[in-house]
Protein backbone atom coordinates (compact mmCIF):
# COMPACT_ATOMS: atom_id res chain seq x y z
CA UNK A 1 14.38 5.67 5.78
CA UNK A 2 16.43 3.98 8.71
CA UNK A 3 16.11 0.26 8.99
CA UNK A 4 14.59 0.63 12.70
CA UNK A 5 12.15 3.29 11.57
CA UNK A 6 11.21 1.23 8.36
CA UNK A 7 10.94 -1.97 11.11
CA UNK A 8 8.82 0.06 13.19
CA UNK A 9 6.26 1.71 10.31
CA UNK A 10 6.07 -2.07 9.33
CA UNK A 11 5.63 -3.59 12.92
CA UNK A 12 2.98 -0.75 13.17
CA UNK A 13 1.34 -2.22 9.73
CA UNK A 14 0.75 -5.28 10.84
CA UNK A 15 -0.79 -4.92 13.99
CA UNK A 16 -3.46 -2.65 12.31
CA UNK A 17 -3.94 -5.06 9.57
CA UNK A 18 -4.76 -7.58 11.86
CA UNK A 19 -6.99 -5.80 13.58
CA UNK A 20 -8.88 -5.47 11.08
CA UNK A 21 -8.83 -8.49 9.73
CA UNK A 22 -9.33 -10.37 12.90
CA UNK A 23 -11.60 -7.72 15.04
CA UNK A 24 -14.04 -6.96 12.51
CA UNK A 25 -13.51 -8.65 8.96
CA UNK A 26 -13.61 -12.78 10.56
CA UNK A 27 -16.65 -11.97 12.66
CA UNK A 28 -18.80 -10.06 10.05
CA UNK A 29 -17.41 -13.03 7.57
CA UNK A 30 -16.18 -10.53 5.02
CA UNK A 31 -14.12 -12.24 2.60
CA UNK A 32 -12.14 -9.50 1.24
CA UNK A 33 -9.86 -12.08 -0.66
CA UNK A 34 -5.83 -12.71 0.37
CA UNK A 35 -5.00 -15.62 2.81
CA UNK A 36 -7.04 -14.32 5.16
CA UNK A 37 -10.25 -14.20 3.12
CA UNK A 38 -9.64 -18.10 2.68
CA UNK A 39 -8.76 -18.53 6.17
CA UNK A 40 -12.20 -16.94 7.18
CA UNK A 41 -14.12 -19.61 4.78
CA UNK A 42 -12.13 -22.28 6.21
CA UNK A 43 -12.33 -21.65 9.94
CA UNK A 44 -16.33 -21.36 9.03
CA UNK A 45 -16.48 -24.59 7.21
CA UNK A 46 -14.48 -26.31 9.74
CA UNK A 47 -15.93 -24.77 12.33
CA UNK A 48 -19.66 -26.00 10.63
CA UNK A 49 -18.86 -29.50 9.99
CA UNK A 50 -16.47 -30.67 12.35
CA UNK A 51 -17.12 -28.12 15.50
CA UNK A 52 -13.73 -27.26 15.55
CA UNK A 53 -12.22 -23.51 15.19
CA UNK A 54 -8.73 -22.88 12.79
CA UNK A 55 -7.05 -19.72 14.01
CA UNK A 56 -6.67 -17.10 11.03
CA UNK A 57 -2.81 -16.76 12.54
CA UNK A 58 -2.21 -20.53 11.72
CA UNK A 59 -3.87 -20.56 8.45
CA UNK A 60 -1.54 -17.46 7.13
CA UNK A 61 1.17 -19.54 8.90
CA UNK A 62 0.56 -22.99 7.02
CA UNK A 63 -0.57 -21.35 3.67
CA UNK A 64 2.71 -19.17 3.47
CA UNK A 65 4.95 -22.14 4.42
CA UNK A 66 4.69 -23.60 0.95
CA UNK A 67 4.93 -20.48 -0.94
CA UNK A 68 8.38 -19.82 1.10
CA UNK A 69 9.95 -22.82 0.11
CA UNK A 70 9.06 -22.50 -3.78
CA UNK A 71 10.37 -18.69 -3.42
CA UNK A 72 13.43 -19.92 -2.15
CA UNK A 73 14.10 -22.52 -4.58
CA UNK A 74 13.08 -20.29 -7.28
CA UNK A 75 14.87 -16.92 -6.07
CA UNK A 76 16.80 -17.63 -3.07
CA UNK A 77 17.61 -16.07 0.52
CA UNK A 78 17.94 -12.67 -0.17
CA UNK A 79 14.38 -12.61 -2.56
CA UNK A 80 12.32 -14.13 0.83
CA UNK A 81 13.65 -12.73 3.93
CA UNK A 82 12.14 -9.22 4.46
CA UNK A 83 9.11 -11.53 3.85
CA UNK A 84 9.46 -14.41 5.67
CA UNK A 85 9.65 -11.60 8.76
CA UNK A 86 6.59 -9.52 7.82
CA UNK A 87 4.51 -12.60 7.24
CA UNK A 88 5.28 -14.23 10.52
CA UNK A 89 5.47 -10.97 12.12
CA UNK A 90 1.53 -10.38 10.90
CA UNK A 91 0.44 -14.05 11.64
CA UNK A 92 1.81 -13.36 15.11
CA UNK A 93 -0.12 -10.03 15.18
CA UNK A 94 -3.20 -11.80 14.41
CA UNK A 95 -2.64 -14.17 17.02
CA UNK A 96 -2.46 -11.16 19.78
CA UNK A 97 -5.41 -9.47 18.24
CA UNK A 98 -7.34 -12.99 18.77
CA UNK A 99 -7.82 -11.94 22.70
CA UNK A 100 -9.06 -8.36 21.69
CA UNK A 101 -12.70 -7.87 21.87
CA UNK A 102 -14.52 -8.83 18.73
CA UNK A 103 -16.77 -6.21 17.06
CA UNK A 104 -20.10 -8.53 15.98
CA UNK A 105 -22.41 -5.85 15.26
CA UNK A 106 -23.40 -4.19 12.28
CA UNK A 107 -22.20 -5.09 8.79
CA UNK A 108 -21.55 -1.81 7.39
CA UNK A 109 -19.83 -0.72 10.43
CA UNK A 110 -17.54 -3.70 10.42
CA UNK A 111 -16.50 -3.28 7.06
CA UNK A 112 -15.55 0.41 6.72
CA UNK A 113 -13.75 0.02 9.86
CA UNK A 114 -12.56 -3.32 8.62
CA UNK A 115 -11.21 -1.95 5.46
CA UNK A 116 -9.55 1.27 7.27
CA UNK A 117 -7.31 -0.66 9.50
CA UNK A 118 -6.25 -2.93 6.78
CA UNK A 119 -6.07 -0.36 4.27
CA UNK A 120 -3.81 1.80 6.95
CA UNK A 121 -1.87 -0.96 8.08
CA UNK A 122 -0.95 -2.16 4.58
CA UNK A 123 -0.05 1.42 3.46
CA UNK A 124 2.52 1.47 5.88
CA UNK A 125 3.65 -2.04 5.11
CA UNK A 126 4.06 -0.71 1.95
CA UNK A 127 5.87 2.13 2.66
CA UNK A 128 8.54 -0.14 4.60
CA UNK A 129 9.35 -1.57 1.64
CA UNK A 130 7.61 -4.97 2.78
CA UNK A 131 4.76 -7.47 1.77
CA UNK A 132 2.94 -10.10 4.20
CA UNK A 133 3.36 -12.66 1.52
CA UNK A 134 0.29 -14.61 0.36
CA UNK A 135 -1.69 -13.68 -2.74
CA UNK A 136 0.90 -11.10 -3.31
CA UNK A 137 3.65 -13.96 -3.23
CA UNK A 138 1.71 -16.71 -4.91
CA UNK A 139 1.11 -14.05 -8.08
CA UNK A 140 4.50 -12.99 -8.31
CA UNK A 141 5.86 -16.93 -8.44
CA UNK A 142 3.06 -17.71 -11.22
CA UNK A 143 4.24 -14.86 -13.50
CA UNK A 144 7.66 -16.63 -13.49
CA UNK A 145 5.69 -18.87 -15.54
CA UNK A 146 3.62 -17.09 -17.17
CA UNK A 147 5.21 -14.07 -17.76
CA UNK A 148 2.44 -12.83 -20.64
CA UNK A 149 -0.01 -12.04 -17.53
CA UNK A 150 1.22 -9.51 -15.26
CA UNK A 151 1.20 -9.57 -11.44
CA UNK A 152 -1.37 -7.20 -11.32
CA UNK A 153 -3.63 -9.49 -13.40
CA UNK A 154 -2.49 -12.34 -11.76
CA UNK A 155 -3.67 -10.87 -7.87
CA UNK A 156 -7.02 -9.76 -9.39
CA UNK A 157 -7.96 -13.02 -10.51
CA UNK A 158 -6.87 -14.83 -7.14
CA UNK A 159 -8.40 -12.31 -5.12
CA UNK A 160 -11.66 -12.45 -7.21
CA UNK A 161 -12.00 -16.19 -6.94
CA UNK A 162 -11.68 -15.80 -3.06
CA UNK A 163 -13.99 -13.29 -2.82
CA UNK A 164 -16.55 -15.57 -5.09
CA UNK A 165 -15.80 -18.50 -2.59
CA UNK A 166 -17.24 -15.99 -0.01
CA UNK A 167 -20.10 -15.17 -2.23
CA UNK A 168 -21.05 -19.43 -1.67
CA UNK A 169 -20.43 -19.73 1.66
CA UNK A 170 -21.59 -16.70 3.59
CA UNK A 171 -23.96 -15.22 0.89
CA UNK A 172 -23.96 -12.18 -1.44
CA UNK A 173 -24.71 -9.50 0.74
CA UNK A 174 -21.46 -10.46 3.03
CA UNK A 175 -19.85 -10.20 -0.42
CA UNK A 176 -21.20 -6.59 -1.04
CA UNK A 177 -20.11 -5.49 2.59
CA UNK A 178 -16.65 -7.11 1.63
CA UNK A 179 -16.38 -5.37 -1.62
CA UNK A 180 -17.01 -2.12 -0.19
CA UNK A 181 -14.32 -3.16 2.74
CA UNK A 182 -11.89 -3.60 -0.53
CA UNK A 183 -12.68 0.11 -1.75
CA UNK A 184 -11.81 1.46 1.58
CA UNK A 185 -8.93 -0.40 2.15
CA UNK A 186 -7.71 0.90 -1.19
CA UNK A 187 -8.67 4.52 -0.31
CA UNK A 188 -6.97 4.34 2.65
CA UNK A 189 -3.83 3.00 1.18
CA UNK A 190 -3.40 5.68 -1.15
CA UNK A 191 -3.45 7.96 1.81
CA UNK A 192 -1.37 6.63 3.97
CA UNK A 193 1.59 5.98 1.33
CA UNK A 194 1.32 10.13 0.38
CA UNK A 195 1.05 11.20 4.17
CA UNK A 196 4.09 9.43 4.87
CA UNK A 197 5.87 9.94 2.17
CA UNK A 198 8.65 12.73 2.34
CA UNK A 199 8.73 13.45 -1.46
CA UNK A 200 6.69 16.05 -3.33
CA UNK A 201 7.44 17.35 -7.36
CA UNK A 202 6.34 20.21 -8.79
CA UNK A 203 6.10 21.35 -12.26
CA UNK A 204 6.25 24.61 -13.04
CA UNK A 205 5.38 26.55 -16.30
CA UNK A 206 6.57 30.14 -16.61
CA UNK A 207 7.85 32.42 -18.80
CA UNK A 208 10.26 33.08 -15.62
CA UNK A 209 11.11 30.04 -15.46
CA UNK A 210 14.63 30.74 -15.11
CA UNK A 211 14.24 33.39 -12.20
CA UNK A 212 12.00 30.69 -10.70
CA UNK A 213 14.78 27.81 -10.89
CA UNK A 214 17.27 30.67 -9.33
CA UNK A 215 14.96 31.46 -6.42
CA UNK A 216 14.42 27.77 -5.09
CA UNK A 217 18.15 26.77 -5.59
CA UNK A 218 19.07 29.91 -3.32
CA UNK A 219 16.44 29.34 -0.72
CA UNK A 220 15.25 25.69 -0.70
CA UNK A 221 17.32 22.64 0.28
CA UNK A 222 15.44 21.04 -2.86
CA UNK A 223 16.83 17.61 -4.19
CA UNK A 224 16.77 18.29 -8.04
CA UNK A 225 15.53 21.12 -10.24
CA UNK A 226 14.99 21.17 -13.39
CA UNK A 227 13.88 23.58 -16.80
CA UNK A 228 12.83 20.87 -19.16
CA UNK A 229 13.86 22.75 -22.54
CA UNK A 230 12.01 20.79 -25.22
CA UNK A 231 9.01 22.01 -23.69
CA UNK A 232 9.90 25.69 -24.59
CA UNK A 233 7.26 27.71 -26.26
CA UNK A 234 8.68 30.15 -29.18
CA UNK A 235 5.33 32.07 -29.00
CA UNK A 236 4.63 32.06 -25.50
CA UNK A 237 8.04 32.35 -24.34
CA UNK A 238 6.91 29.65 -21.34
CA UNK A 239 9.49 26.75 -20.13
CA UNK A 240 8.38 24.15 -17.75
CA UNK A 241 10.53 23.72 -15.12
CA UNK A 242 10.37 20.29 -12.37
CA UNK A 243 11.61 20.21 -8.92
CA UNK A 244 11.71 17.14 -6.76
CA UNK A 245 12.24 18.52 -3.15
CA UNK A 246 11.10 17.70 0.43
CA UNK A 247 7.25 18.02 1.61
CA UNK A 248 7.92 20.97 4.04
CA UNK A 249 9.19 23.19 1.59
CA UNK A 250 5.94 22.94 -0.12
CA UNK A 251 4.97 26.62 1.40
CA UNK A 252 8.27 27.86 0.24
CA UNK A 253 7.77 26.71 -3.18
CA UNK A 254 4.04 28.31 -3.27
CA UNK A 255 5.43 31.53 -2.42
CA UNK A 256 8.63 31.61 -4.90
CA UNK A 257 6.39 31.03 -8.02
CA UNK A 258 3.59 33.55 -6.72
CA UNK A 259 6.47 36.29 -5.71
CA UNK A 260 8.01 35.39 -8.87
CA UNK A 261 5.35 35.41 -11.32
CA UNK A 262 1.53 35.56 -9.91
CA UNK A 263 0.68 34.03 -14.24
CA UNK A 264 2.26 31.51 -13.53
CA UNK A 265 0.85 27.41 -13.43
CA UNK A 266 2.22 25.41 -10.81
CA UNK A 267 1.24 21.46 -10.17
CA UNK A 268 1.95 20.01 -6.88
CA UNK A 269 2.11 16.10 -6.78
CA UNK A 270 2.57 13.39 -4.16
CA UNK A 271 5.58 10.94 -4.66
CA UNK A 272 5.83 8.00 -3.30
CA UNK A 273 9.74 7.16 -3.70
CA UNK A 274 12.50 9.19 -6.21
CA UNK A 275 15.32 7.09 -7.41
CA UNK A 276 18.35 8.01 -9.93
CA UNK A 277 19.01 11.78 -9.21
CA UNK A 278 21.77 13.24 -7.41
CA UNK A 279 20.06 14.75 -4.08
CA UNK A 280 20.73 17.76 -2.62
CA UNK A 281 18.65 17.44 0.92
């Protein structure tokens, strides 16, 4: 991926993030945890004892800032600067989607739609090979010192003790609405980063295996293929044979194997990124 395509899917990612996050999630209060989950419980609190509004943009702003500078001292430059960008590059999103109309209707509305903007957005984030900082950050810095938990572990439990915060302050059925905004997002997520993504494998298992490995390297511009011999079958006489190759050679592939041999079982799967072989295409 070019670096002005990859700035572009990521630019892109953002603005739909915030969206979503600013347009439906802060209005319905659905604390879906990250930064801006505790920015929506703080610009209500503040809001509810002291009359005055705290922009979600400023709060991912002043929340970040902190997190940068222990990065930096921890990593250095090169660790934090795709980073830095994409997390001031959201807040300022956010701040443009502030003077969009707000949706302030129904819940369930608000957090499917909620969750499928941020869940879209933050595939394609993703897929540029960037993060928006916040919990994402503030996990990865704590497993430097506690390396025993993972980062996985380590963004569950933040994001669960924001989402628990939102339980107290805007009740649990906000919470339920927000949990099902979190499914979605997810959902959505795992589309986007296999829609996008240029990669497919397939594995193969044939007893003409070998004709089958002949046929794609003569008509497909495939980036690896493969008859993975320890999985040979003396009885059977089946090998299984993996390709890695490019998502619009998928019909090309479906109609080797079939042309090839109709017995044969073929699994198509979605990759997200292939690193370490020697591509062809």
């Amino acid at each position: 991926m070019t670096g002005k395509r990859r700035y572009g899917i990521v630019s892109i990612g953002c603005a739909l993030m915030a969206i979503g996050i600013q347009n439906f999630m802060e209005p319905a209060h659905l604390v879906a945890g990250g930064f801006s989950g505790l920015g929506i419980i703080l610009d209500d609190m503040m809001k509810r004892f002291f009359g005055i509004p705290v922009p979600l943009w400023y709060i991912n702003i002043i929340f970040n800032l902190p997190l940068f500078a222990i990065a930096w001292w921890m990593e250095g430059r090169r660790y934090l600067s795709r980073t830095v960008w994409t997390a001031f590059l959201f807040s300022l999103m956010l701040l443009g989607a502030s003077f969009l109309p707000m949706y302030e209707g129904d819940l369930l509305i608000a957090s499917v739609y909620g969750g499928v903007f941020v869940g879209a957005g933050l595939g394609m984030v993703l897929l540029g090979g960037a993060t928006t900082g916040g919990v994402d950050l503030a996990a990865s810095l704590i497993h430097h010192k506690l390396q025993h938990i993972s980062v996985e572990t380590l963004i569950f439990f933040i994001d669960a003790a924001i989402i628990l915060l939102g339980m107290v302050s805007f009740g649990a059925e906000h919470s339920l609405y927000a949990i099902l905004s979190i499914f979605v997002v997810e959902k959505c997520v795992r589309w986007v980063m296999g829609a996008f993504s240029d990669v497919r494998v397939a594995t193969v298992v044939s007893t003409k295996a070998v004709q089958i490995r002949d046929e794609m390297e003569r008509q497909l511009d495939s980036y690896f293929i493969e008859i993975a011999e320890g999985y040979s079958s003396d009885e059977t006489g089946k090998n299984v044979l993996f390709c890695v190759f490019s998502k619009k050679e998928i019909g090309r592939i479906k109609n080797i194997v079939v042309n090839v041999d109709r017995t044969a079982l073929c699994i198509l799967i979605d990759v997200r990124k292939v690193a370490g072989l020697d591509m062809k295409g």
